[in-house]
C-alpha atoms as a PDB file:
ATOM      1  CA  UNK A   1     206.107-102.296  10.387  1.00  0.00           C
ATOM      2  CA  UNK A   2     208.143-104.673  12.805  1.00  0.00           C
ATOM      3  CA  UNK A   3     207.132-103.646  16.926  1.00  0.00           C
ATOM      4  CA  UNK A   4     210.320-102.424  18.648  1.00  0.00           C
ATOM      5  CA  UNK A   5     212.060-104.576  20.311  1.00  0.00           C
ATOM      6  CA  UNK A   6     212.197-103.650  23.886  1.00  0.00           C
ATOM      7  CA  UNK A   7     207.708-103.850  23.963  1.00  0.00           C
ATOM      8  CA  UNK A   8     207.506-105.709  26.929  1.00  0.00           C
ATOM      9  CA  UNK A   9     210.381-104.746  28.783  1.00  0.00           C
ATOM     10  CA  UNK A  10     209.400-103.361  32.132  1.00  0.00           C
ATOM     11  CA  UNK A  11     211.424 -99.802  32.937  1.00  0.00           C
ATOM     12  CA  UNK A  12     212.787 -99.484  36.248  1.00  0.00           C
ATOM     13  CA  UNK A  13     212.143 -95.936  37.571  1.00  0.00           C
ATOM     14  CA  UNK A  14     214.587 -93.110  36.582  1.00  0.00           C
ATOM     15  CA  UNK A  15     217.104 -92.057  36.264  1.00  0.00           C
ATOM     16  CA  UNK A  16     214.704 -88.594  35.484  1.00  0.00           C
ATOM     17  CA  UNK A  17     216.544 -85.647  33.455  1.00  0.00           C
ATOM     18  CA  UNK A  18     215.105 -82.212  32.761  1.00  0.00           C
ATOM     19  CA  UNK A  19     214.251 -81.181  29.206  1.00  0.00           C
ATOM     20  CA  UNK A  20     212.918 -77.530  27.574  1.00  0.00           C
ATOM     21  CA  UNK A  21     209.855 -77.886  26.032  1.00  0.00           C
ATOM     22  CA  UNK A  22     210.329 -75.267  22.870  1.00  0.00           C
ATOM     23  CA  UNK A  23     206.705 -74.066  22.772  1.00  0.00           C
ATOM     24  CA  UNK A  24     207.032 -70.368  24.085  1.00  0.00           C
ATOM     25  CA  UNK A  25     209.369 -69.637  21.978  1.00  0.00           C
ATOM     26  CA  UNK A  26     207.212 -69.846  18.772  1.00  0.00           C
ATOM     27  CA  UNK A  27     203.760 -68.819  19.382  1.00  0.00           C
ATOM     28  CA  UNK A  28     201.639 -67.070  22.468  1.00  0.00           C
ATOM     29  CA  UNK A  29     200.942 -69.766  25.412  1.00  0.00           C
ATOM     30  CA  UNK A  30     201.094 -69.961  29.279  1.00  0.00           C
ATOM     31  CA  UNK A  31     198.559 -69.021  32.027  1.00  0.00           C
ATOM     32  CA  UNK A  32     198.847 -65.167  31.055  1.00  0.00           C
ATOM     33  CA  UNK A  33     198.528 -66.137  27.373  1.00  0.00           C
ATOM     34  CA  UNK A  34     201.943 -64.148  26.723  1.00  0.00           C
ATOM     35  CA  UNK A  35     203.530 -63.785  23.541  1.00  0.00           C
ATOM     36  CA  UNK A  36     206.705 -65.423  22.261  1.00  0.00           C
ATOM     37  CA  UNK A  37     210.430 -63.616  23.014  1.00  0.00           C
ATOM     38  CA  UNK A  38     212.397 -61.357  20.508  1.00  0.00           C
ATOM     39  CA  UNK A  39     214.983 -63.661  18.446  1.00  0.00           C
ATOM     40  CA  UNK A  40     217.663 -62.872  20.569  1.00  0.00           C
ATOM     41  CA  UNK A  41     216.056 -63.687  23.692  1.00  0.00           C
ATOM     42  CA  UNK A  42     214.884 -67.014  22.182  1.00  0.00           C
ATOM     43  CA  UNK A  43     218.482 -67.480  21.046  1.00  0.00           C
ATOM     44  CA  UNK A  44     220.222 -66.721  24.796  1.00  0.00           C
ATOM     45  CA  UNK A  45     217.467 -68.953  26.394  1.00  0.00           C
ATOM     46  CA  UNK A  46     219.041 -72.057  24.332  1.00  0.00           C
ATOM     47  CA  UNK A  47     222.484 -71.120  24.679  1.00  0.00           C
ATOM     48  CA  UNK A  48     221.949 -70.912  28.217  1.00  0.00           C
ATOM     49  CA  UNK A  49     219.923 -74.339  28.373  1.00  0.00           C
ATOM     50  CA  UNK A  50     222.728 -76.231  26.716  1.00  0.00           C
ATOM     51  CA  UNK A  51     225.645 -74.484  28.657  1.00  0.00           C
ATOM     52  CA  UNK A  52     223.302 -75.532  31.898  1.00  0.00           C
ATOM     53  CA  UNK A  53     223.329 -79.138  30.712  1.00  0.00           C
ATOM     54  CA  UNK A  54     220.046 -79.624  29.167  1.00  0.00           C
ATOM     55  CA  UNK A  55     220.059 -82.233  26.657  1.00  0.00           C
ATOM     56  CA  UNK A  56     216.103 -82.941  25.775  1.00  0.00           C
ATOM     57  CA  UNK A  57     214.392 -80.660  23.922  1.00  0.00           C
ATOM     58  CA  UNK A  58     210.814 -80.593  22.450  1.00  0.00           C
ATOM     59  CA  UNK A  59     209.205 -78.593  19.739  1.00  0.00           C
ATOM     60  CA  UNK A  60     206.491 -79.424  17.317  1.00  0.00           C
ATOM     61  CA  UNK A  61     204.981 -77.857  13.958  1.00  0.00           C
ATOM     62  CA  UNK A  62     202.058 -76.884  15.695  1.00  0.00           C
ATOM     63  CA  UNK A  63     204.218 -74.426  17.657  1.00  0.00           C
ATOM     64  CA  UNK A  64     204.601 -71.443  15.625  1.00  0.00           C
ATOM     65  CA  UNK A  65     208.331 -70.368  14.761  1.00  0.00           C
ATOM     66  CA  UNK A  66     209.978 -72.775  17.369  1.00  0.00           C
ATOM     67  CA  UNK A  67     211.182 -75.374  15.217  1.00  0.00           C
ATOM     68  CA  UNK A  68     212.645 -72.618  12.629  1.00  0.00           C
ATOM     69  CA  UNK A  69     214.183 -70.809  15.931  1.00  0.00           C
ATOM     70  CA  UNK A  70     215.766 -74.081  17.423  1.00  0.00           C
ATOM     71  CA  UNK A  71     216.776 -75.171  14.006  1.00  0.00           C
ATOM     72  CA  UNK A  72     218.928 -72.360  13.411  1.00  0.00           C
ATOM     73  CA  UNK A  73     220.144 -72.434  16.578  1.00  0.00           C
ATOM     74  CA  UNK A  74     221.382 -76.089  15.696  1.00  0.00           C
ATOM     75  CA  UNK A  75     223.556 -75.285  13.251  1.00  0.00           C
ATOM     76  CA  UNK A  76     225.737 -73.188  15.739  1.00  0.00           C
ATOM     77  CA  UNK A  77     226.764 -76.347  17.727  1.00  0.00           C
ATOM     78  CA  UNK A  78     229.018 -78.031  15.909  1.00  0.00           C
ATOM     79  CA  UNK A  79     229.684 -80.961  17.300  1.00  0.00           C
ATOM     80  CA  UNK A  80     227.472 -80.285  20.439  1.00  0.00           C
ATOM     81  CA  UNK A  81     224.659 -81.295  18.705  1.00  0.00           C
ATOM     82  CA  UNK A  82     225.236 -84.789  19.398  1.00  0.00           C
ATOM     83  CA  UNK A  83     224.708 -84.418  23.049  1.00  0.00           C
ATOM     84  CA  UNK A  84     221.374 -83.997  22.605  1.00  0.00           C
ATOM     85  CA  UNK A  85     217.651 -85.442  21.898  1.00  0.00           C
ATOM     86  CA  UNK A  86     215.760 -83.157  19.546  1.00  0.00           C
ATOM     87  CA  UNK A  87     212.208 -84.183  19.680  1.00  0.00           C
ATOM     88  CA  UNK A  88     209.359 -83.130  17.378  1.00  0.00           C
ATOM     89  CA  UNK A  89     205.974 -84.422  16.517  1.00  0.00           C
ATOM     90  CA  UNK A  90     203.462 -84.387  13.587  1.00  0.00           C
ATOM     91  CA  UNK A  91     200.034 -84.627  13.416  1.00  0.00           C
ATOM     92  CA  UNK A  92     198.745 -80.906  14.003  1.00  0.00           C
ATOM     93  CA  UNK A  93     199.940 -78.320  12.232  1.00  0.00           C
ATOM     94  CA  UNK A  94     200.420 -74.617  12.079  1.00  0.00           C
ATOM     95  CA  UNK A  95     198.236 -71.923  10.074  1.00  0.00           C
ATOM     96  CA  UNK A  96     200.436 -69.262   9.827  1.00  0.00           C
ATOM     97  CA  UNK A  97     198.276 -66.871   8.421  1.00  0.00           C
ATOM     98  CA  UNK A  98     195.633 -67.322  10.735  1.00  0.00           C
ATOM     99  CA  UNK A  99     198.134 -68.119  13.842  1.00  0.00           C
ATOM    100  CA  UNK A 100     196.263 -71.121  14.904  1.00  0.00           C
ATOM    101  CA  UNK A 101     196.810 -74.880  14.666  1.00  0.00           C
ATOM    102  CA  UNK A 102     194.945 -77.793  13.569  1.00  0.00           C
ATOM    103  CA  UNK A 103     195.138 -81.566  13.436  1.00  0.00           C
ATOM    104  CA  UNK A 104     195.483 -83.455  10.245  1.00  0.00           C
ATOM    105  CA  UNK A 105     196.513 -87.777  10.768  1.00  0.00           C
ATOM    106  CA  UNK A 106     196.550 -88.250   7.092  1.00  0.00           C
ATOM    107  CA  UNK A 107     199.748 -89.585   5.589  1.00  0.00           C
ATOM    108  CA  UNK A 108     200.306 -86.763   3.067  1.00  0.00           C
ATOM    109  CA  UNK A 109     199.804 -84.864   6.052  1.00  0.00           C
ATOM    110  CA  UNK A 110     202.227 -86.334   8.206  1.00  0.00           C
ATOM    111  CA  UNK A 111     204.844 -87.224   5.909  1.00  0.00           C
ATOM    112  CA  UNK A 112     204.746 -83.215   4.426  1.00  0.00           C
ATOM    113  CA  UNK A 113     204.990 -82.237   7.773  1.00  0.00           C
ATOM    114  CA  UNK A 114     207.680 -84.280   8.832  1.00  0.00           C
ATOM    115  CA  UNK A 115     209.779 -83.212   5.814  1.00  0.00           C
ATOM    116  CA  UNK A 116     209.282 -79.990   6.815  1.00  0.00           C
ATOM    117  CA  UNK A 117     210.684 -80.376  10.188  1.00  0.00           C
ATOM    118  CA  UNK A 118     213.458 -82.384   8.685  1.00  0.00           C
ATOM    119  CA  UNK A 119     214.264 -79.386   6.813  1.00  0.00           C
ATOM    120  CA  UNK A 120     214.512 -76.520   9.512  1.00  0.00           C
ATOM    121  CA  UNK A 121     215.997 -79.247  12.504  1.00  0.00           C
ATOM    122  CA  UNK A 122     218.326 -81.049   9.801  1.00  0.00           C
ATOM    123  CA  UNK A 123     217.851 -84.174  12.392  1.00  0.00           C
ATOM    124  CA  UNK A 124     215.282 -85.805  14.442  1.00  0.00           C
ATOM    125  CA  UNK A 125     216.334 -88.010  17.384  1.00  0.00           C
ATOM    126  CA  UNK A 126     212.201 -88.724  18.631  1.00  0.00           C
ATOM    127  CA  UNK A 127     208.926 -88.194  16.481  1.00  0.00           C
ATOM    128  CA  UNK A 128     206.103 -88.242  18.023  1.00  0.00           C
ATOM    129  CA  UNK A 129     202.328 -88.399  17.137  1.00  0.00           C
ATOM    130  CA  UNK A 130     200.861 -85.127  18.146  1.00  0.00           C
ATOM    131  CA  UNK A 131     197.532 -84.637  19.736  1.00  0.00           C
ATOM    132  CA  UNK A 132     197.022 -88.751  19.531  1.00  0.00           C
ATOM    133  CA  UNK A 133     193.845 -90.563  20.486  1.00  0.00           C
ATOM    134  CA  UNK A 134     193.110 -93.654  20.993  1.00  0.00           C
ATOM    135  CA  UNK A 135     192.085 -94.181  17.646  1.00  0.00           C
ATOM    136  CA  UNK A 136     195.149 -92.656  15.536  1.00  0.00           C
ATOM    137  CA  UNK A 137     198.070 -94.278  17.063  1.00  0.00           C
ATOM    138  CA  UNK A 138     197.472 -97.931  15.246  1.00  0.00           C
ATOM    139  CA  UNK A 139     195.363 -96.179  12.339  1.00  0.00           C
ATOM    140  CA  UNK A 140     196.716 -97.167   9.077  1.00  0.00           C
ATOM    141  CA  UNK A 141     198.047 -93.876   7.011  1.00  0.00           C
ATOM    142  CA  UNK A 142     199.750 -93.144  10.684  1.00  0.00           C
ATOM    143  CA  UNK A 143     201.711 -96.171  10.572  1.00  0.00           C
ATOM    144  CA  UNK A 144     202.643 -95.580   7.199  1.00  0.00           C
ATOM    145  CA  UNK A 145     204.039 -92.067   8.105  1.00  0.00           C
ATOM    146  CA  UNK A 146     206.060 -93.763  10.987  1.00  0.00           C
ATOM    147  CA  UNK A 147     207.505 -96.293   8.209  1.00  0.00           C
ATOM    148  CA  UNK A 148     208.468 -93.540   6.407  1.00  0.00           C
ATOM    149  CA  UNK A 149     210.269 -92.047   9.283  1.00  0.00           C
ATOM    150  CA  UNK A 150     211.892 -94.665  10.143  1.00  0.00           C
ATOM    151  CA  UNK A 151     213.683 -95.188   6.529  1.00  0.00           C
ATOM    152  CA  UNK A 152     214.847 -91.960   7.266  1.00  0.00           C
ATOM    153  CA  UNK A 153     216.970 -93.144   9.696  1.00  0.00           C
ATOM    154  CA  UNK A 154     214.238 -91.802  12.580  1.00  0.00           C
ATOM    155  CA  UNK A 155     214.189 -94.828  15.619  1.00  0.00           C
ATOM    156  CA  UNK A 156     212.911 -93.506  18.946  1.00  0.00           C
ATOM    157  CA  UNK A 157     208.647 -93.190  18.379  1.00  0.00           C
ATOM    158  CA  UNK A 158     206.146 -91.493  20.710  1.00  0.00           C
ATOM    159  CA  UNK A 159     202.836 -90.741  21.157  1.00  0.00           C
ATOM    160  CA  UNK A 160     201.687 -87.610  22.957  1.00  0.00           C
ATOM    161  CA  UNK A 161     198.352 -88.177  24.735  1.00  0.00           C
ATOM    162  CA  UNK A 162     195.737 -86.384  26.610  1.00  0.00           C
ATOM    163  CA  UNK A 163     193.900 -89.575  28.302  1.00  0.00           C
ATOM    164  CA  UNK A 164     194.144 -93.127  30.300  1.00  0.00           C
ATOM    165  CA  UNK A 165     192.637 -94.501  26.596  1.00  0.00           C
ATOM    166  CA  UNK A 166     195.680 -93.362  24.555  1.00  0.00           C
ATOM    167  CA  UNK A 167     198.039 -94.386  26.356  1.00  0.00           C
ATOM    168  CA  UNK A 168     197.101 -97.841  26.521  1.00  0.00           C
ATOM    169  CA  UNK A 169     196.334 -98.048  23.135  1.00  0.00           C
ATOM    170  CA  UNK A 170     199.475 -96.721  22.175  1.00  0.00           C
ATOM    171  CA  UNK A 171     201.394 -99.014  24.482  1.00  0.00           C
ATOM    172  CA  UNK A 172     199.356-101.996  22.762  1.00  0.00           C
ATOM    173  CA  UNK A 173     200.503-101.157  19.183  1.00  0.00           C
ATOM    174  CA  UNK A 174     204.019-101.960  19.894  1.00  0.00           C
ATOM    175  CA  UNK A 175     205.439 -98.967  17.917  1.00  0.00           C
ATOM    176  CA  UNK A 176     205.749 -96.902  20.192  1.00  0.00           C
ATOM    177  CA  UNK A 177     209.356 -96.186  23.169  1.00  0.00           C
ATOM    178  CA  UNK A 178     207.810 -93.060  24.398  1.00  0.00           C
ATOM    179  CA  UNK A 179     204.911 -91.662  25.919  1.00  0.00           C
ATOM    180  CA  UNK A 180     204.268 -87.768  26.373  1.00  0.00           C
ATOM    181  CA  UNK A 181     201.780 -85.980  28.802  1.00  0.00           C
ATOM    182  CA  UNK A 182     200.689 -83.698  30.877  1.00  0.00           C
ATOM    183  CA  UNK A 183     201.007 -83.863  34.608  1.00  0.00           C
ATOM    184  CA  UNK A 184     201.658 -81.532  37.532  1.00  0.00           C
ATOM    185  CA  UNK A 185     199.402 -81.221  41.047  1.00  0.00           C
ATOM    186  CA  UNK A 186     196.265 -79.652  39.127  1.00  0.00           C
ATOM    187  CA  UNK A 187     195.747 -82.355  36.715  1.00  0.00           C
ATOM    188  CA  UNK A 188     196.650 -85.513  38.187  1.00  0.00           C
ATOM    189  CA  UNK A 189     193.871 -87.577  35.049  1.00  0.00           C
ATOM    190  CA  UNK A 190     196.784 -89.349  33.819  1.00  0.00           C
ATOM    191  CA  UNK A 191     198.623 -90.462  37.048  1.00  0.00           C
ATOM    192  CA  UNK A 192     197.850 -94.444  35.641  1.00  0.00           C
ATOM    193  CA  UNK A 193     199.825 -94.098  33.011  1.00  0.00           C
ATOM    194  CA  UNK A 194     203.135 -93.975  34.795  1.00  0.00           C
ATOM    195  CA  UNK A 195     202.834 -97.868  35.770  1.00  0.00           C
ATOM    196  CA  UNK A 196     201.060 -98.510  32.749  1.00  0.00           C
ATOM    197  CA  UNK A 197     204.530 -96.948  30.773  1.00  0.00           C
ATOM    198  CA  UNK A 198     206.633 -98.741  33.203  1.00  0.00           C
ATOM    199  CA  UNK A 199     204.971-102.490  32.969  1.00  0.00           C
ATOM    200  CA  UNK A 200     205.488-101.633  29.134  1.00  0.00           C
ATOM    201  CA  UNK A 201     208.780 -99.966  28.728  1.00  0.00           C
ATOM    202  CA  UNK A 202     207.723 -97.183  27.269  1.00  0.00           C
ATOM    203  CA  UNK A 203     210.226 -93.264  28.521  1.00  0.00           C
ATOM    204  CA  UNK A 204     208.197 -90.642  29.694  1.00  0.00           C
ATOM    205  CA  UNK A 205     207.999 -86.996  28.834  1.00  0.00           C
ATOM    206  CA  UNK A 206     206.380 -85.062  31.380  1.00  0.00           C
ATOM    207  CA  UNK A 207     204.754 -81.664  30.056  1.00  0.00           C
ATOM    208  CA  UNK A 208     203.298 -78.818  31.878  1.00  0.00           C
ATOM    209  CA  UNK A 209     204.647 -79.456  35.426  1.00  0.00           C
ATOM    210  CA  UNK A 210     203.828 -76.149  36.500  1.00  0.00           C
ATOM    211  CA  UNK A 211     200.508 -75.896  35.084  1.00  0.00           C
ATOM    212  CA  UNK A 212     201.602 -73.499  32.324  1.00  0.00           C
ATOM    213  CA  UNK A 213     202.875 -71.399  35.076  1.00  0.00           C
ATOM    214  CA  UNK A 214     200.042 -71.305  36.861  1.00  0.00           C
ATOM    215  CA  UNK A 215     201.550 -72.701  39.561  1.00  0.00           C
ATOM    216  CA  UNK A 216     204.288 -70.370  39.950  1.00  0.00           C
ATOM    217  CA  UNK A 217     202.803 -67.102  39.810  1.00  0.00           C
ATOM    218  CA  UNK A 218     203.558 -66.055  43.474  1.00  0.00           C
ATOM    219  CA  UNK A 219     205.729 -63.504  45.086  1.00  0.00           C
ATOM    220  CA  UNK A 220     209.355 -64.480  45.020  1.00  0.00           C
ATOM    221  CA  UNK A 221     210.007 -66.408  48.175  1.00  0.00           C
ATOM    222  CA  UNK A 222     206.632 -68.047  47.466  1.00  0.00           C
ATOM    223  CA  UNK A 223     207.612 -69.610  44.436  1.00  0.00           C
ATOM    224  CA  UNK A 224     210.529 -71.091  44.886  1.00  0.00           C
ATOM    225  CA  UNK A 225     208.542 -72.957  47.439  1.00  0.00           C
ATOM    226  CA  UNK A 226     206.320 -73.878  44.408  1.00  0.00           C
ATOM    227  CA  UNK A 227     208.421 -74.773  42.474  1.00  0.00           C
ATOM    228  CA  UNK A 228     210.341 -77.175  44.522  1.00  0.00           C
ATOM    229  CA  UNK A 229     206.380 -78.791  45.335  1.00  0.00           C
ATOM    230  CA  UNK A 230     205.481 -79.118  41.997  1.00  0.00           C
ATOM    231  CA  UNK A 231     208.656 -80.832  41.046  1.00  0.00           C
ATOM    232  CA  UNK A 232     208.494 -83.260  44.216  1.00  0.00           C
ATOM    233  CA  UNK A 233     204.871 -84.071  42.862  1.00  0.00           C
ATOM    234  CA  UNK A 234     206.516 -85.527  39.777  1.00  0.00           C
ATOM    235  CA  UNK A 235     209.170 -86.673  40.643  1.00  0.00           C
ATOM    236  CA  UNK A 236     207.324 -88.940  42.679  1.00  0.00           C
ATOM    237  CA  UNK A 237     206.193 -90.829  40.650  1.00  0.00           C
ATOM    238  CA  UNK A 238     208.333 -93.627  39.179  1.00  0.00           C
ATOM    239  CA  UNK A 239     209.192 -93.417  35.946  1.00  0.00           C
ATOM    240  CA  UNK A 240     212.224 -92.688  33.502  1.00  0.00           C
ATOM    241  CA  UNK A 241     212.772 -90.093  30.791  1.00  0.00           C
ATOM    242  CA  UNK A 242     212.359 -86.361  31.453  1.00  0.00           C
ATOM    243  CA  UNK A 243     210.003 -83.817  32.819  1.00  0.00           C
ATOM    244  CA  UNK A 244     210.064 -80.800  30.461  1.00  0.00           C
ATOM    245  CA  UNK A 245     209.858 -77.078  31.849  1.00  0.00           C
ATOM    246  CA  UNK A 246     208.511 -75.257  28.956  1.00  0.00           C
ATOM    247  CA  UNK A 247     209.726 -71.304  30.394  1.00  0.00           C
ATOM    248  CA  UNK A 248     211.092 -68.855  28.090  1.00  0.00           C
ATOM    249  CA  UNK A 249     213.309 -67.249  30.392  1.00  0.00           C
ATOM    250  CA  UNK A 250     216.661 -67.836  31.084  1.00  0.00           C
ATOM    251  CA  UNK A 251     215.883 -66.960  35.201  1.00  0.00           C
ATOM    252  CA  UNK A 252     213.159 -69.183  35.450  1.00  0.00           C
ATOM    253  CA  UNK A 253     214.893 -72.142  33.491  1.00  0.00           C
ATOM    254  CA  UNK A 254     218.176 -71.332  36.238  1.00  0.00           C
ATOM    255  CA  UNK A 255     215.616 -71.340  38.697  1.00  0.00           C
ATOM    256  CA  UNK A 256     214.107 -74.682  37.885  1.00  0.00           C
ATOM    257  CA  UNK A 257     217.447 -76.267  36.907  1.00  0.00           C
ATOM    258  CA  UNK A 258     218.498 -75.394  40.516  1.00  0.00           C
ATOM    259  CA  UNK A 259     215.199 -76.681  41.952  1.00  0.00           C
ATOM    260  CA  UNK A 260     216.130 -79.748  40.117  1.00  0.00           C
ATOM    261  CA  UNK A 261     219.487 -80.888  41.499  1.00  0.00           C
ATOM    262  CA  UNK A 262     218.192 -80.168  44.539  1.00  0.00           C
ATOM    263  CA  UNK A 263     215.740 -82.419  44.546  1.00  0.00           C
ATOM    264  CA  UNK A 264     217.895 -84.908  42.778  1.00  0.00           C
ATOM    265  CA  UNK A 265     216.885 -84.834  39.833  1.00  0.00           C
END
């Protein structure tokens, strides 16, 4: 598999766009643990993302019914799709019986799973490695699944990482245009790897800005002030691609989106 071209391109810093990560809407997550919204709900919150301008959105196997949810929410948009960058990942996967996920790099793995996703999103703009180490994102049979993905007409790569170690690994494979992570004013581990994407010009999705909400559970007036600190954190740093808000209501997501051009984003 040939490196992509643009490996050693530096990326100047921004422009920055906000994206909805789709992981609430499948399965329970967030600080309070809470469970994911009624269909219509789920259905209002993307209508009103893409009528707001939103044009990244990320969902993975591993989260529950969000990738059947924004699938068939696809298929409403016509020609709207196009606008946007639907972004998915492979590499753990969902036990629906048992409501839990798990992480399988094997190529019949990866390449069932990725079928799978091409079936409920009927396109995939990014793939991305899910839970990668350090030690998957060169490994052999996960190579082979990204050769695979690319015949299927599937050109924009990522890796999303959890440490300093995967990043750089994944930057030195050459495969790879994007890197996702998490990063907001609690968990600050992974701060290196905004130069590191930049000397390599790699995009960056930003997950978890807010800490899973954490950060934002405060009385009204109170958050917005926390909100408009957490985004400055990130936002400070330089870097281009998109920081994802992963809410599953349409206030919060108005809230943040105003937050956003505000700040400039």
């Amino acid at each position: 598999m040939s490196p992509r071209g643009d490996a050693e391109a530096p990326v100047a810093p921004g422009p920055v766009g906000l994206g909805l990560g789709l992981l609430s809407i499948g399965r329970t997550w967030g600080y309070h643990s809470e469970p994911p919204p009624p269909e219509a709900d789920a259905r209002r919150l993307l209508e009103f993302a893409v009528e707001a301008g939103v044009r990244c959105f990320d969902t993975a196997p591993a989260y529950g019914t969000s990738e059947e949810r924004f699938g068939a929410f696809l298929t409403t948009l016509g020609s709207r799709r196009e606008e946007l960058l639907v972004a998915t990942k492979f590499g753990e996967h969902w036990n629906a019986e048992a409501h839990t996920s798990f992480t399988d790099h094997a190529y019949d793995a990866l390449r069932r799973s990725l079928d799978q996703s091409l079936h409920r999103l009927g396109r995939i703009d990014l793939l991305q490695v899910h839970k990668a180490t350090a030690a998957t994102v060169g490994a052999p049979d996960v190579v082979r699944a990204l050769e695979y993905a690319r015949s299927l007409g599937i050109t924009r790569l990522g890796a999303s990482i959890s440490d300093v170690a995967a990043a750089e690994a994944a930057c030195s494979v050459g495969l790879y245009s994007y890197l996702q992570f998490p990063y907001n004013t609690l968990h600050r581990t992974l701060e290196p790897v905004f130069a590191l994407a930049s000397r390599k010009g790699l995009q960056v999705l930003i997950n978890r800005p807010f800490a899973m909400g954490q950060l934002l559970h405060a009385p009204e007036k109170a958050r917005e002030v926390a909100l408009r600190e957490s985004l400055d954190h990130v936002l400070g740093q330089a870097f281009s691609g998109f920081v994802l808000t992963g809410t599953k209501s349409v206030d919060h997501l108005r809230q943040t989106l105003a937050a956003f051009g505000a700040r400039g984003g």
